[in-house]
N, C-alpha and C. Protein backbone atom coordinates (compact mmCIF):
# COMPACT_ATOMS: atom_id res chain seq x y z
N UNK A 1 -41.22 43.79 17.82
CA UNK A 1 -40.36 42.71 18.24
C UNK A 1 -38.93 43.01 17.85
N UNK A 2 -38.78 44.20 17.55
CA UNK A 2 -36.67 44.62 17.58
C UNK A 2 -36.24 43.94 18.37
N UNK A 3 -35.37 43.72 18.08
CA UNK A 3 -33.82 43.20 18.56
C UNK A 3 -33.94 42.23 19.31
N UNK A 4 -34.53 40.91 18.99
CA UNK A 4 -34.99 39.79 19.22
C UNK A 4 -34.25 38.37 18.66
N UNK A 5 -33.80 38.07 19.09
CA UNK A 5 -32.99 37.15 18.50
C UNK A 5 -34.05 35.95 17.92
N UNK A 6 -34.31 36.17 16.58
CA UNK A 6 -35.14 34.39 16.45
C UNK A 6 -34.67 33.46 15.08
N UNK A 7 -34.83 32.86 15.06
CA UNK A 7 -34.45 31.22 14.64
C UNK A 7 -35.80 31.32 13.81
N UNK A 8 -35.81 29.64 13.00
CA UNK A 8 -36.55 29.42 11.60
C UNK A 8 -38.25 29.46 13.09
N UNK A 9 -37.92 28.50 14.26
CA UNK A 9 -38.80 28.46 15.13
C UNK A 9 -39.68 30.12 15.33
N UNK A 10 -38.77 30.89 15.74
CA UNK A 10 -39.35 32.32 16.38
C UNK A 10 -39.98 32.57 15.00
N UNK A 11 -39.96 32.69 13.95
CA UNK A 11 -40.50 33.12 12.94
C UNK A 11 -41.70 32.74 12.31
N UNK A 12 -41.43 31.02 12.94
CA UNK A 12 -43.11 30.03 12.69
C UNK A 12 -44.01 30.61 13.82
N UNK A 13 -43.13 31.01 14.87
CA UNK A 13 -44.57 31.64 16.08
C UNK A 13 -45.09 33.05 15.58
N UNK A 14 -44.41 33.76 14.93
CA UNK A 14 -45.01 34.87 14.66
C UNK A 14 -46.26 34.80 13.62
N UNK A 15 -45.54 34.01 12.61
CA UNK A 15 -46.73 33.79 11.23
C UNK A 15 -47.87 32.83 12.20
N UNK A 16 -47.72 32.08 13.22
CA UNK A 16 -49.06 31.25 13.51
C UNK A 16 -49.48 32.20 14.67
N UNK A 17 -49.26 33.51 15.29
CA UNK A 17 -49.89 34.28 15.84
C UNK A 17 -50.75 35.06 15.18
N UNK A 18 -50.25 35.59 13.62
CA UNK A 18 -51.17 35.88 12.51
C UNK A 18 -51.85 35.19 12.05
N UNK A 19 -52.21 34.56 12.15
CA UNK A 19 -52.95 32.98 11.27
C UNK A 19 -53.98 32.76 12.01
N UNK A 20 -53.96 33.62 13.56
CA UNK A 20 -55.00 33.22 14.71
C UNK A 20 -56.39 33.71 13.83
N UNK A 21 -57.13 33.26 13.40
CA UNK A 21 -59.00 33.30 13.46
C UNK A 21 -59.32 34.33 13.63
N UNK A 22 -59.72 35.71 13.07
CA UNK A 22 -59.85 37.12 13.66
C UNK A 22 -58.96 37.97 13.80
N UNK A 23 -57.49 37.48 14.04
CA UNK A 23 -56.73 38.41 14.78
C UNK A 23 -56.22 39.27 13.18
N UNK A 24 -56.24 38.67 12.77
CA UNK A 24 -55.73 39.59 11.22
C UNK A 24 -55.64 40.48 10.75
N UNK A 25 -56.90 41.03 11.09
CA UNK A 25 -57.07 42.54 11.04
C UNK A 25 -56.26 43.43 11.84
N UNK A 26 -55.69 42.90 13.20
CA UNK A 26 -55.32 43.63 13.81
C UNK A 26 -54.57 44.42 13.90
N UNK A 27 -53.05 43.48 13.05
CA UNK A 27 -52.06 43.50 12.50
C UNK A 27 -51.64 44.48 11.59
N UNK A 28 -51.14 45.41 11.50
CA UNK A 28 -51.03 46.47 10.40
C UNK A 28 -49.47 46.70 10.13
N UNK A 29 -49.20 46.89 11.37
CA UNK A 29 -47.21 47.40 11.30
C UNK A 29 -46.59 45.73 12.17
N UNK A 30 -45.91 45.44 10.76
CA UNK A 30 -44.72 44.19 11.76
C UNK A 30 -43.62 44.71 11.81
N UNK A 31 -42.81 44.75 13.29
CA UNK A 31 -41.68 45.58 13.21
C UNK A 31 -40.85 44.18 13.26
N UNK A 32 -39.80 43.60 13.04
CA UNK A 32 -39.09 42.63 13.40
C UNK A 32 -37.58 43.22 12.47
N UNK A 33 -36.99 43.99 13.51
CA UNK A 33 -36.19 45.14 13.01
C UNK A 33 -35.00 44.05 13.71
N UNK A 34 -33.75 43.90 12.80
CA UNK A 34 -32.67 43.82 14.11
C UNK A 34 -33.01 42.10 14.36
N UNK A 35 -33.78 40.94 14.20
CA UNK A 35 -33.83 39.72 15.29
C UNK A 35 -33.27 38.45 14.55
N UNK A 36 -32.23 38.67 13.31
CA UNK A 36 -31.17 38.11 12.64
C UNK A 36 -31.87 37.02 12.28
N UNK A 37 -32.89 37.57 11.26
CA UNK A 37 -34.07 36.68 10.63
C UNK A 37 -32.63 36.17 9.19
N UNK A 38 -32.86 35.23 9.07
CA UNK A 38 -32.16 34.59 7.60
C UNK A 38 -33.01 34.66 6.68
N UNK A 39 -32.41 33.90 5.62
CA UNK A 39 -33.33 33.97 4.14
C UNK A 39 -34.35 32.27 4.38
N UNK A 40 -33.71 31.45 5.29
CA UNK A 40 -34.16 29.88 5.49
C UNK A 40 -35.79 30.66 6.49
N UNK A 41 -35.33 31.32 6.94
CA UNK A 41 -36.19 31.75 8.59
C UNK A 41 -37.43 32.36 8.02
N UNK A 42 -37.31 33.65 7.02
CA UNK A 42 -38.01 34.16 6.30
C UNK A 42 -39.44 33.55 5.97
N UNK A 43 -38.82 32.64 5.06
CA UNK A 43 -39.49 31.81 3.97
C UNK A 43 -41.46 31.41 4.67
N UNK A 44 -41.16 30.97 5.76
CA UNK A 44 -43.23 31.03 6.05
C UNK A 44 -44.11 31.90 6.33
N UNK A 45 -42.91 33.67 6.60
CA UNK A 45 -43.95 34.62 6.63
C UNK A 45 -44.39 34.94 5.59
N UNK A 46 -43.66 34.99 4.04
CA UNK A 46 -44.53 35.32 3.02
C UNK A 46 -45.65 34.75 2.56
N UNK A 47 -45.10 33.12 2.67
CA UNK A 47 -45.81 32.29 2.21
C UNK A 47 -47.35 32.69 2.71
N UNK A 48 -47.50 32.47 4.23
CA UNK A 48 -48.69 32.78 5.34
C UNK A 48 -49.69 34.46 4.40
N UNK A 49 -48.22 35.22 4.25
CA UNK A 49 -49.21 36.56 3.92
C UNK A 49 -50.25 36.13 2.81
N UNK A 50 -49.45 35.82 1.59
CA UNK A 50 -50.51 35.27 0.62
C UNK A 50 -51.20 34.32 0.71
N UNK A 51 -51.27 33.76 1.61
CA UNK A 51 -52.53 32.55 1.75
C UNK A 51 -53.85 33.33 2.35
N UNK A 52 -53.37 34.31 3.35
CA UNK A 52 -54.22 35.12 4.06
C UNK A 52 -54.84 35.82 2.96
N UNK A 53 -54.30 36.44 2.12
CA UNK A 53 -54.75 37.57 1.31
C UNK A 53 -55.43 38.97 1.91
N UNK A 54 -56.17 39.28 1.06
CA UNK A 54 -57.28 40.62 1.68
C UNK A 54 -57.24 40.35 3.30
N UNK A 55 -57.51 39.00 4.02
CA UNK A 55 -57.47 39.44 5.10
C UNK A 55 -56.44 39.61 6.26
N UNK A 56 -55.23 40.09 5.64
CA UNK A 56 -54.06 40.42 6.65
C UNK A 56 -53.82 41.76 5.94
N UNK A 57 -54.32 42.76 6.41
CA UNK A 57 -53.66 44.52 5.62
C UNK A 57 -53.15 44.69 6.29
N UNK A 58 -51.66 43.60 6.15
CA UNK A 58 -50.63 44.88 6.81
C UNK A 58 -49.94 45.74 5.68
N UNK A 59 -49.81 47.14 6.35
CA UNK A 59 -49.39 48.21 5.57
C UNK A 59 -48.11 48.73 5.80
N UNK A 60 -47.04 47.88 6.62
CA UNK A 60 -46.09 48.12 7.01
C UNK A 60 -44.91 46.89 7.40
N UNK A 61 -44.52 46.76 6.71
CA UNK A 61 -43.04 45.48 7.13
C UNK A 61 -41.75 46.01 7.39
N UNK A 62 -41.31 46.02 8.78
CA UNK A 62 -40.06 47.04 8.38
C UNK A 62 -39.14 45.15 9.30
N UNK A 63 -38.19 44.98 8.65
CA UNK A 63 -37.36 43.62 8.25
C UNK A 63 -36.10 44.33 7.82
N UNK A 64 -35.51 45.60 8.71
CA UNK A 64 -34.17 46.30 8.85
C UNK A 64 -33.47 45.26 9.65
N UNK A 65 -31.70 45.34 9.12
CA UNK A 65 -31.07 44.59 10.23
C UNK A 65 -31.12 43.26 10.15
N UNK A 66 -31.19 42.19 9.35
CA UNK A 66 -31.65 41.10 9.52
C UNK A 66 -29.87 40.51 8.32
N UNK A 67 -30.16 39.24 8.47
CA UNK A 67 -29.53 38.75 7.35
C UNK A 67 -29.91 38.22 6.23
N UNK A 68 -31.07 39.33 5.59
CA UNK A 68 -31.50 38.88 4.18
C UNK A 68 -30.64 38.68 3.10
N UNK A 69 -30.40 38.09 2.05
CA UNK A 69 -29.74 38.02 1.02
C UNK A 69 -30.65 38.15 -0.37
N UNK A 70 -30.34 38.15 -1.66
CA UNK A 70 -31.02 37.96 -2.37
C UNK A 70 -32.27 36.78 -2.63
N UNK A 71 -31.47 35.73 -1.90
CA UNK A 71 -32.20 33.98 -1.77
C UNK A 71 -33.70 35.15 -1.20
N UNK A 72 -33.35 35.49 0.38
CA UNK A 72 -35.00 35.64 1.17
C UNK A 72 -35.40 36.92 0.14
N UNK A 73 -34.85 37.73 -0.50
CA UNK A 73 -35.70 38.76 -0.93
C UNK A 73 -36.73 38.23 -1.86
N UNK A 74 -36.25 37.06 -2.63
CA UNK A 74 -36.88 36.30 -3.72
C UNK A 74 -38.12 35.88 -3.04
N UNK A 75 -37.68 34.96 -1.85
CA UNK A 75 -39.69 34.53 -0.88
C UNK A 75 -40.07 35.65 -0.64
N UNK A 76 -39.68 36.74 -0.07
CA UNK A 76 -40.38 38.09 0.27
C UNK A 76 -41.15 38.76 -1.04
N UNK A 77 -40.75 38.79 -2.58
CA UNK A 77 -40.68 39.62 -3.58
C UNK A 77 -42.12 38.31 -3.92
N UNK A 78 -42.33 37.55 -3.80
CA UNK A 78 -43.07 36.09 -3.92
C UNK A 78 -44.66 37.30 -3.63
N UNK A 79 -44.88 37.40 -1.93
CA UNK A 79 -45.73 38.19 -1.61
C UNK A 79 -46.21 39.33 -2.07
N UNK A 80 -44.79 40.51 -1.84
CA UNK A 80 -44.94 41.61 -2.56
C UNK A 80 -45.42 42.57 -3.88
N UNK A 81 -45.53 41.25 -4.94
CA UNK A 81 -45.77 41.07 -6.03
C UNK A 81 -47.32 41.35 -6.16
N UNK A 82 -48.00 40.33 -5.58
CA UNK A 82 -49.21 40.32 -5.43
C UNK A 82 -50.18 41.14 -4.36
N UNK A 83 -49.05 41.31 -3.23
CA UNK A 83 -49.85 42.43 -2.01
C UNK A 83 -50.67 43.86 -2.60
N UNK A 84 -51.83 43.69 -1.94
CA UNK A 84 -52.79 44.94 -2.22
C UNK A 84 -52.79 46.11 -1.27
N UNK A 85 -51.96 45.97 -0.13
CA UNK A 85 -52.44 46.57 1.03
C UNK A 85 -50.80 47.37 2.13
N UNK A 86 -49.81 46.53 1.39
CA UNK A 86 -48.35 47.73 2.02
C UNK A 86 -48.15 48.46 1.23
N UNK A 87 -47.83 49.46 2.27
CA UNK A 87 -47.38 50.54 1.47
C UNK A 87 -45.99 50.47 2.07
N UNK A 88 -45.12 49.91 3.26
CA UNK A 88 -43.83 50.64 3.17
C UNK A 88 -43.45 49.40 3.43
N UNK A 89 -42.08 48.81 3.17
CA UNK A 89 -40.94 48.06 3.44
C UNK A 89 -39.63 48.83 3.71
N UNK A 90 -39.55 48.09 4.88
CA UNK A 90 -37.75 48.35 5.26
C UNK A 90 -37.33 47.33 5.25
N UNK A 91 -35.79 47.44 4.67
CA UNK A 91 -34.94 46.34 3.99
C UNK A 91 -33.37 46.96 4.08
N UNK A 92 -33.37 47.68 5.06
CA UNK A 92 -32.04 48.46 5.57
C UNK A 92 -31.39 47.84 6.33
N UNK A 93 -30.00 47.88 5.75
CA UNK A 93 -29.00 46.89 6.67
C UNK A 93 -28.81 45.58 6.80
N UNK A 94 -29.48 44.79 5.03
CA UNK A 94 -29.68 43.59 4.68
C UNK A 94 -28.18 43.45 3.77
N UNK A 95 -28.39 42.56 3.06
CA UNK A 95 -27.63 42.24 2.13
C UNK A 95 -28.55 41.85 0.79
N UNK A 96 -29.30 42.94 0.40
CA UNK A 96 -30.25 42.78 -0.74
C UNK A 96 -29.19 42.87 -1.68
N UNK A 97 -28.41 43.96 -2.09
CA UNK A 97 -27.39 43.16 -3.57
C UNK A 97 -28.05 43.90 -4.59
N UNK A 98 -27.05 43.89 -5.67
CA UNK A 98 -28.12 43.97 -6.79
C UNK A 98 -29.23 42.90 -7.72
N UNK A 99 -28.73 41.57 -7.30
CA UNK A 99 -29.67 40.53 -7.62
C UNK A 99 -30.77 40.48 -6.74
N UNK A 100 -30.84 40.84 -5.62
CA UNK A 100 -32.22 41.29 -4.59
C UNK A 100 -32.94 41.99 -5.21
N UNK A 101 -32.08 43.79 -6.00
CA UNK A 101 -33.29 44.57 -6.55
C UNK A 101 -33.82 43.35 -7.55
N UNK A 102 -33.24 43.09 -8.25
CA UNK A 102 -34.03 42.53 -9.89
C UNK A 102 -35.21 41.62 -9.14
N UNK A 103 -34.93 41.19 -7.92
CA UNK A 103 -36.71 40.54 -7.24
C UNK A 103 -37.36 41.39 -6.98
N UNK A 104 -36.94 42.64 -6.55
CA UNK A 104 -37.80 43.70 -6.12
C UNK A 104 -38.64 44.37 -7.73
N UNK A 105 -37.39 44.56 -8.64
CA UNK A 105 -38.17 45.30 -9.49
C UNK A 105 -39.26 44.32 -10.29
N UNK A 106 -39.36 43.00 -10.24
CA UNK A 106 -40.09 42.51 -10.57
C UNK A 106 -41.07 42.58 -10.02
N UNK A 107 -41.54 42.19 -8.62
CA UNK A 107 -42.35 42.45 -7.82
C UNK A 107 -43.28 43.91 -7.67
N UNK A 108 -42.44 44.89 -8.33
CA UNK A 108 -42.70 46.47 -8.28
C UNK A 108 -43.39 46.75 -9.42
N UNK A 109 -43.16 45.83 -10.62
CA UNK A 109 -43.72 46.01 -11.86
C UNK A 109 -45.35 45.26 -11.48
N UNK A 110 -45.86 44.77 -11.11
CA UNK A 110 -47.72 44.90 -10.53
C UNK A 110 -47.64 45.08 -9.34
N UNK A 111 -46.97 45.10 -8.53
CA UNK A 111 -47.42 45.90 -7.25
C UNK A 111 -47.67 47.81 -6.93
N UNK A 112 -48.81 48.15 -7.11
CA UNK A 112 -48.84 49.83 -7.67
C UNK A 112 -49.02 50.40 -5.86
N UNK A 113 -48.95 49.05 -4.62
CA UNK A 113 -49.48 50.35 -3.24
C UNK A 113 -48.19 50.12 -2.75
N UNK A 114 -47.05 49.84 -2.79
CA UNK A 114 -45.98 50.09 -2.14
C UNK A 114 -45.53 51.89 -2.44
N UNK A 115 -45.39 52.36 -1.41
CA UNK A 115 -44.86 54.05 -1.45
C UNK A 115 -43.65 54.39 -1.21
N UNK A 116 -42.89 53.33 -0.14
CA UNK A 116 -41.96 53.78 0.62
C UNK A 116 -41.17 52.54 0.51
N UNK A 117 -40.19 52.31 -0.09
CA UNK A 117 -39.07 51.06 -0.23
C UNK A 117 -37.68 51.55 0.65
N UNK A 118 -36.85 51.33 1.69
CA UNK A 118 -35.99 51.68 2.17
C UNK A 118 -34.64 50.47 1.70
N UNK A 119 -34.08 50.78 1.04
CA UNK A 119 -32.83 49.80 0.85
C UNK A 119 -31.53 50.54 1.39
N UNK A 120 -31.81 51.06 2.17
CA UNK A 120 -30.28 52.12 2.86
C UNK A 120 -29.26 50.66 3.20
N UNK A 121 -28.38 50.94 2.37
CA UNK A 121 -27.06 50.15 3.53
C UNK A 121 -26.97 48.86 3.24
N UNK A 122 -27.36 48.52 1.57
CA UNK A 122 -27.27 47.00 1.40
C UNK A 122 -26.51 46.76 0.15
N UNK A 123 -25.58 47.10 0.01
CA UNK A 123 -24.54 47.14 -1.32
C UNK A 123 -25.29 47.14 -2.42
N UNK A 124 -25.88 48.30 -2.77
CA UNK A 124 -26.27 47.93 -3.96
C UNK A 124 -25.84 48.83 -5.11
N UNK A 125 -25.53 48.62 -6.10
CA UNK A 125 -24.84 49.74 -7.12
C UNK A 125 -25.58 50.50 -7.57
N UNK A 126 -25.32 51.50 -8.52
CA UNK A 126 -26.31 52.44 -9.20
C UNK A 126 -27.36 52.06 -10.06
N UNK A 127 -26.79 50.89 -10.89
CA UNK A 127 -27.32 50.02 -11.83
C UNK A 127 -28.25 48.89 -10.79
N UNK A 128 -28.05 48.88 -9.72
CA UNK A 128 -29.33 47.81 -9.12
C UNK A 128 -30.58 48.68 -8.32
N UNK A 129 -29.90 50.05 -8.21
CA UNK A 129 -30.84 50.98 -7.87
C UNK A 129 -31.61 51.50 -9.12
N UNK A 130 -31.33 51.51 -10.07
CA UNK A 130 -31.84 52.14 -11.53
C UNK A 130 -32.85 50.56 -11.88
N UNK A 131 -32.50 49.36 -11.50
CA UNK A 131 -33.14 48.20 -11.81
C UNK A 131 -34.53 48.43 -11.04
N UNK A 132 -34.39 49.06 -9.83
CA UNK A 132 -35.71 49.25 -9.20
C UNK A 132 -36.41 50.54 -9.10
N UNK A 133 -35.91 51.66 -9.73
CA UNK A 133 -36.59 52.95 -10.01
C UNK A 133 -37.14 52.27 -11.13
N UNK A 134 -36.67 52.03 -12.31
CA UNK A 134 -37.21 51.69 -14.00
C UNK A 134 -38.59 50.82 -13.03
């Protein structure tokens, strides 16, 4: 779904297309690259992932391009924390910050299947990159 323009609405249709009875499994890679998701807009896909649990493995969120801030990394880092089953996030071309990593590195400290974290291109200093290597 790149380069999609959606609202707090477009974002409730996606999480209640996942939420469908069965379809869960299906789901592995969400691309929603580019569709000027906010941190307000964000907020019911994480929620949805962890309610789902074990049965949504998606292993891929790429959420490049968007207007995240630290606020949505915090609902996102909510999920991430506890997820058993991604391994990659993209978060390129957000406005994660260095108060974004400190949600991430929290989230990173029990989350052991994330492999691949992309923060290209979101102001973050050396010291908020060292917050999420440590």
């Amino acid at each position: 779904m790149s380069n999609m323009r959606m609202d707090d609405a477009g974002v409730q249709l996606v999480c209640d297309a996942l939420d469908q009875e069965g379809d869960q499994e299906d789901v592995r890679h969400l691309v929603l690259f580019n569709c000027g998701i906010t941190d307000e807009a964000i907020q019911p896909l994480p929620q949805l992932l962890m309610d789902l649990g074990d049965e949504s493995p998606l292993v891929s969120l790429n959420l490049g391009v968007n207007g995240l801030t630290p606020v949505g990394i915090r609902h996102l880092t909510e999920w991430v924390r506890w997820d058993v089953s991604l391994h990659t996030l993209d978060l390129q071309l957000n406005a994660v910050g260095d108060r974004g990593c400190v949600h991430l590195a929290r989230a990173l400290q029990r989350n052991t299947t994330l492999k691949l974290l992309n923060l290209q291109s979101n102001g973050i200093s050396a010291e908020g990159l060292k917050s999420v290597a440590d």
